[in-house]
Protein backbone atom coordinates (compact mmCIF):
# COMPACT_ATOMS: atom_id res chain seq x y z
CA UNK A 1 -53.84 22.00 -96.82
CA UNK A 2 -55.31 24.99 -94.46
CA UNK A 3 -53.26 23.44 -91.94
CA UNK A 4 -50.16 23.15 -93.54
CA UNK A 5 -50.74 26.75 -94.34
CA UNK A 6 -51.33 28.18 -90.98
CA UNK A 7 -48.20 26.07 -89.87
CA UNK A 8 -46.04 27.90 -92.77
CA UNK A 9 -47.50 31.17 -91.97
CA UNK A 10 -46.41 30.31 -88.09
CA UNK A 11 -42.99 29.22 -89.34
CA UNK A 12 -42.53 32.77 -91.55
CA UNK A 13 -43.49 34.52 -88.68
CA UNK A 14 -41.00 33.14 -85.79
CA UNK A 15 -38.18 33.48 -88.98
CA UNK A 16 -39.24 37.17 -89.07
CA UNK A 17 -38.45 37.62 -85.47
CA UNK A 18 -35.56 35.55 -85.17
CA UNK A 19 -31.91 36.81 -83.93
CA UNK A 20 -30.69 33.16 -84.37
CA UNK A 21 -31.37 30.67 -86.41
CA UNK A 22 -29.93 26.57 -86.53
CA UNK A 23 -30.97 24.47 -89.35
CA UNK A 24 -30.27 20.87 -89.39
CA UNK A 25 -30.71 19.25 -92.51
CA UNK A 26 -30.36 15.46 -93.39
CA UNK A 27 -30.81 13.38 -96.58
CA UNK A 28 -34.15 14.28 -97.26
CA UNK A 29 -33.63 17.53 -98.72
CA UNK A 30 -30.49 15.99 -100.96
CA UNK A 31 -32.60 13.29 -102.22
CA UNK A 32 -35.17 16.02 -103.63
CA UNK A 33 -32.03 16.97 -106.30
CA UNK A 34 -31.50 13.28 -106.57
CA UNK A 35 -28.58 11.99 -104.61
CA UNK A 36 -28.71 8.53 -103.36
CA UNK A 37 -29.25 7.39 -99.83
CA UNK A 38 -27.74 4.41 -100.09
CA UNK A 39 -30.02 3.20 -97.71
CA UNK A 40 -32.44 0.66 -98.01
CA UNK A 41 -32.68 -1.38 -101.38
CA UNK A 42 -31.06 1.29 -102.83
CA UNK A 43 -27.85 0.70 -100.67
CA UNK A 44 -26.10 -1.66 -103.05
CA UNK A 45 -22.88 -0.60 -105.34
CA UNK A 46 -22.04 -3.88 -107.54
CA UNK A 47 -22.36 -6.65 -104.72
CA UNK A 48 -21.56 -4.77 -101.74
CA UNK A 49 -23.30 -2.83 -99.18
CA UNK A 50 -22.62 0.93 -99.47
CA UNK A 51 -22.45 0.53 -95.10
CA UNK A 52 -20.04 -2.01 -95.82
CA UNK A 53 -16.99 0.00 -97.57
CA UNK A 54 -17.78 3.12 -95.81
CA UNK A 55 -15.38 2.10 -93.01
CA UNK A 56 -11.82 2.60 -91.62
CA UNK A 57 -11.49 -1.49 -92.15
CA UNK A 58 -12.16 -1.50 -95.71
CA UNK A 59 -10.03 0.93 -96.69
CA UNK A 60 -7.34 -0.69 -94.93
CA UNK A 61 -8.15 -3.92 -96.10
CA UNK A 62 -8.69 -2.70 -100.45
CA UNK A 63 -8.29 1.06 -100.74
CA UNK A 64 -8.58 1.09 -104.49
CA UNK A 65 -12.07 -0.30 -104.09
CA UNK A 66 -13.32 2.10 -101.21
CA UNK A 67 -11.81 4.63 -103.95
CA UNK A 68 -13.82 3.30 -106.71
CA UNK A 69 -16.86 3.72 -104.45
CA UNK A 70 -16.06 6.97 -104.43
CA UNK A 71 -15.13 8.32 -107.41
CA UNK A 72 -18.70 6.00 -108.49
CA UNK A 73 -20.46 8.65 -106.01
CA UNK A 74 -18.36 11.73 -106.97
CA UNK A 75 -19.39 11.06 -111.11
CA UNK A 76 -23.39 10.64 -109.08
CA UNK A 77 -23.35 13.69 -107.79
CA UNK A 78 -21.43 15.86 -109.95
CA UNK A 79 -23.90 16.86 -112.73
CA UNK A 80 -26.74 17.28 -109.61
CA UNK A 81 -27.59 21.01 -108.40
CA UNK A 82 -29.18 22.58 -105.59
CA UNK A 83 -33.04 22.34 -105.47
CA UNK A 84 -35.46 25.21 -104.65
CA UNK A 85 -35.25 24.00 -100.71
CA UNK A 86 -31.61 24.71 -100.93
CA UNK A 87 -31.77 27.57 -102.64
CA UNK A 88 -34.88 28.88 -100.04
CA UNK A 89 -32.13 28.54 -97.03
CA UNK A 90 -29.35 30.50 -98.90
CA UNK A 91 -31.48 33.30 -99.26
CA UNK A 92 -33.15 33.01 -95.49
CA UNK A 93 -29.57 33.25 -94.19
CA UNK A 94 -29.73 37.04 -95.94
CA UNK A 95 -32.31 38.08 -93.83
CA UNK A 96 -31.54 37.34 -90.18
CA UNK A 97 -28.49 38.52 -88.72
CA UNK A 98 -27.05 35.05 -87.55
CA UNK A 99 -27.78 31.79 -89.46
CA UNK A 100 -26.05 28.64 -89.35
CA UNK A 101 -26.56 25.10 -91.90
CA UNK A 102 -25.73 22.14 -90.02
CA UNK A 103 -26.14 19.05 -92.33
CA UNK A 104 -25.46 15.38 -92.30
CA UNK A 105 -25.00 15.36 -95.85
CA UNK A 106 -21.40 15.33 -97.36
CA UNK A 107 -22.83 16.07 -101.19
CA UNK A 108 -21.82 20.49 -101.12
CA UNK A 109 -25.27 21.13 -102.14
CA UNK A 110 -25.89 23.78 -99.73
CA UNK A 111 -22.17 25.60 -100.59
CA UNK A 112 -23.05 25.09 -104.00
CA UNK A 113 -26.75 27.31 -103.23
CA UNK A 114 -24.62 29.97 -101.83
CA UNK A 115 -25.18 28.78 -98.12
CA UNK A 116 -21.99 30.09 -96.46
CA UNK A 117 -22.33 29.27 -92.67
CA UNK A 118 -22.24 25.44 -92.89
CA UNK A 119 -21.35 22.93 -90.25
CA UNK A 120 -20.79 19.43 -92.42
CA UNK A 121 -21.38 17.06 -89.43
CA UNK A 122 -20.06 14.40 -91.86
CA UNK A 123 -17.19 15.80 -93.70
CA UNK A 124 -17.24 16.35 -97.49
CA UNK A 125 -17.27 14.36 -100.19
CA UNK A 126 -15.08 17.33 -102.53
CA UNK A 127 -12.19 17.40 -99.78
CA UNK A 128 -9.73 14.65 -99.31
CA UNK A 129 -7.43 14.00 -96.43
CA UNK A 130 -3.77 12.64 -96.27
CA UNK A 131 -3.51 9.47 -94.03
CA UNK A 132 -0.35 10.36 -92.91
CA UNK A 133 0.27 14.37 -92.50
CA UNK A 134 -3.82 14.92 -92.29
CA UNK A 135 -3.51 17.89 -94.50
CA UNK A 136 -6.77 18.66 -96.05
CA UNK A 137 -7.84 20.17 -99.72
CA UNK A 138 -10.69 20.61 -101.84
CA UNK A 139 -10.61 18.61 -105.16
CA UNK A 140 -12.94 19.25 -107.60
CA UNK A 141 -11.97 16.36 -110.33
CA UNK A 142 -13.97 13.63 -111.66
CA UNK A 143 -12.77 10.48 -111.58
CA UNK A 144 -9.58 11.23 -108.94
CA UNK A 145 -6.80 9.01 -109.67
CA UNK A 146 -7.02 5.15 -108.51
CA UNK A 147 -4.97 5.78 -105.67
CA UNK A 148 -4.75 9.81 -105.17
CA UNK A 149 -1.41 10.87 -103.24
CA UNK A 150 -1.11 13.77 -101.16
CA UNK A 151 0.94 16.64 -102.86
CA UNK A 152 2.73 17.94 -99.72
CA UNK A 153 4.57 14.65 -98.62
CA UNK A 154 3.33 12.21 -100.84
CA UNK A 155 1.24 9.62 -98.85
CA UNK A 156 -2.56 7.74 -99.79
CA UNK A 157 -5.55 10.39 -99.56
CA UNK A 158 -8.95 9.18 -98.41
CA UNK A 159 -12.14 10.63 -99.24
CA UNK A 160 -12.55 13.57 -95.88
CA UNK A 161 -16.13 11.77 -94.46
CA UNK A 162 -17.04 10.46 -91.77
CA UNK A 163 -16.98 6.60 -92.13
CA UNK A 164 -19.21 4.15 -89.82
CA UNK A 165 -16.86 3.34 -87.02
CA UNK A 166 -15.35 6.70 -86.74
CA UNK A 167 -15.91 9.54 -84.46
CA UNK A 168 -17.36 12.41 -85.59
CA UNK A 169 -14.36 15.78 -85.57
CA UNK A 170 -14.77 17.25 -82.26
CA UNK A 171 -14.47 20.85 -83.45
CA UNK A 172 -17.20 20.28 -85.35
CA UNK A 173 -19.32 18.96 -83.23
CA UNK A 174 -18.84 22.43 -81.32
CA UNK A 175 -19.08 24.50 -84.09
CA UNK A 176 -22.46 23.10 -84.32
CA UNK A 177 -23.75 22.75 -80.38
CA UNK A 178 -22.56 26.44 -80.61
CA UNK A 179 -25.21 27.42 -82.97
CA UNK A 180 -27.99 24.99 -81.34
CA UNK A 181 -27.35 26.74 -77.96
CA UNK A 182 -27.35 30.28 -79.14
CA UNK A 183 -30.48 29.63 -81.69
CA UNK A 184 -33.73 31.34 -80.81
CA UNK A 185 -35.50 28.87 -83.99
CA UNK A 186 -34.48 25.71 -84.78
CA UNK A 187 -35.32 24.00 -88.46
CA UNK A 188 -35.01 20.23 -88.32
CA UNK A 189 -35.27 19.79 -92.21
CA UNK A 190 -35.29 16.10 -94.17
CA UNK A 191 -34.00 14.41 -91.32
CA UNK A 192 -35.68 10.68 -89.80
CA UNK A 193 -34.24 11.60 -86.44
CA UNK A 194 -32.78 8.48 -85.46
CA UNK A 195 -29.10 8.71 -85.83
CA UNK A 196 -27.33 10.32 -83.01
CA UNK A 197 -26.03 12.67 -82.16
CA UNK A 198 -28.34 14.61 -84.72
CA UNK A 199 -31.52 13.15 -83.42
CA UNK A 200 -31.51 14.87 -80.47
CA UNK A 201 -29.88 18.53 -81.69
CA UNK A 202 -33.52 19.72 -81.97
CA UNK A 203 -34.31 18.58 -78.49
CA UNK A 204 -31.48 20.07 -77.17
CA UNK A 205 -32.67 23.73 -78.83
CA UNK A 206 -35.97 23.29 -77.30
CA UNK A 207 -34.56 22.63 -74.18
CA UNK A 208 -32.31 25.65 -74.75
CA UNK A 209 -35.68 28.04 -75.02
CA UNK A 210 -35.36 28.09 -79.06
CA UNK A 211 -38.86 27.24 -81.12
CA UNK A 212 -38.09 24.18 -82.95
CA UNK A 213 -39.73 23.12 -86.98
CA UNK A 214 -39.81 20.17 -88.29
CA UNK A 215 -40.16 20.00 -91.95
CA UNK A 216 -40.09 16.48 -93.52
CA UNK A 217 -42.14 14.17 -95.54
CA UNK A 218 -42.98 11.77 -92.71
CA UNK A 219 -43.45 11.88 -89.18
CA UNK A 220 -40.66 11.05 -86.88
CA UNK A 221 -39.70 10.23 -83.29
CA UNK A 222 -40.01 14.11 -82.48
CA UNK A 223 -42.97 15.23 -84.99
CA UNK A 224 -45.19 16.06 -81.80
CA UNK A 225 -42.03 17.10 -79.16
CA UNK A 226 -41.46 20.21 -81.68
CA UNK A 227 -43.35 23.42 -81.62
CA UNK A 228 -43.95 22.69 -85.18
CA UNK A 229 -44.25 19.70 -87.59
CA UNK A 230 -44.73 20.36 -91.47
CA UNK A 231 -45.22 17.64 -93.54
CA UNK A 232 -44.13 18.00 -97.01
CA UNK A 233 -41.34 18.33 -99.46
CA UNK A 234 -38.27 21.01 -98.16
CA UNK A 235 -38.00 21.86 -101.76
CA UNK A 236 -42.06 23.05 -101.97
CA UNK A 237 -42.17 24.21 -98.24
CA UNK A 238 -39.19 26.24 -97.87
CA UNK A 239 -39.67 28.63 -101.02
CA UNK A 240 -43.41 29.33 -99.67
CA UNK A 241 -41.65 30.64 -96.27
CA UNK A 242 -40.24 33.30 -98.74
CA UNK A 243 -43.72 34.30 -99.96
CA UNK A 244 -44.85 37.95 -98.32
């Protein structure tokens, strides 16, 4: 626990003196206000694999069910709010002059804290898309429709994520290597670090000059590359970096 502490104190200290800050967060922190990571044993809607209808082919091949998945996640989530880790960055981003959230997660959690600098690597599971005229709009309704049409011209939306298969939006991608390379501290929060091409995002801070933190409940592939590696729950650590 005195170690823990001395890395916290270390953490509040390089947040005091940063310019810059990149946070990367991942499904660890959502999971702490109880969304799903379909990942694992938990991975199963009905008889399918969640990795299974997340994908261009299956909503070719039965869009109402991809849909149903969907709108099955959308009515999950809904009712779900922020947790204290969430809340923690919100309120970091109000004390240092540049701050950018880059997140795998597609939930809004981090909007919904009153995060306003976010990069959703992954899209967002509140916006659809048209498959035709790619126009793209928040919608806030629980269930959608079956089969949800775009209102400009008419055609089938889709949910606006990024499915397995797909590439992730290049502007994104530069939105967020724009924050990593102009980041003087790094926070690698809730993340396993083993999908690409946020694995390596920390990596490429350090390598940048930034100070890189890890703060997650296990150890992963880069626990001992960072400058430093807190073990525990976002939601307990991240209010604590508040403390005076």
């Amino acid at each position: 626990m005195a170690e823990q502490q001395d890395q916290i104190d270390r953490l509040r200290e390089k947040i005091r003196q940063a310019k810059n800050v990149a946070v990367l967060t991942g499904a660890g922190i959502s999971a702490e206000s109880g969304v799903p990571t379909f990942r694992g044993e938990g991975g199963l809607w009905k008889q399918f694999r969640a990795v299974d209808l997340a994908t261009p082919e299956a909503f070719s091949r039965d869009s109402r069910l991809v849909w149903e998945f969907y709108n099955w996640r959308r009515e999950l989530i809904a009712p779900l709010s922020p947790n204290p880790g969430h809340y923690a960055l919100a309120e970091i981003e109000n004390l240092v002059p540049n701050f950018t959230v880059i997140t795998q997660n597609i939930d809004g959690l981090h909007r919904k804290a009153g995060s306003k600098r976010i990069v959703e690597l992954h899209g967002n599971l509140w916006w659809v898309r048209c498959t035709r005229c790619e126009s793209l709009r928040e919608d806030l309704r629980v269930p959608l429709p079956e089969l949800p049409t775009c209102e400009s011209c008419g055609a089938l939306l889709r949910p606006h994520v990024v499915w397995f298969g797909e590439m992730l939006d290049p502007a994104v991608m530069d939105a967020a290597y724009e924050a990593i390379s102009n980041c003087d501290l790094m926070m690698v929060i809730g993340t396993s670090g083993t999908v690409q091409p946020a694995a390596s995002m920390g990596v490429q801070a350090k390598r940048n000059g930034a100070s890189v933190a890890e703060i997650n409940l296990d150890p992963t592939p880069y626990s001992d590359v960072y400058d430093i590696a807190i073990s525990g729950k976002s939601g307990e650590i991240l209010p604590r970096l508040l403390q005076a």
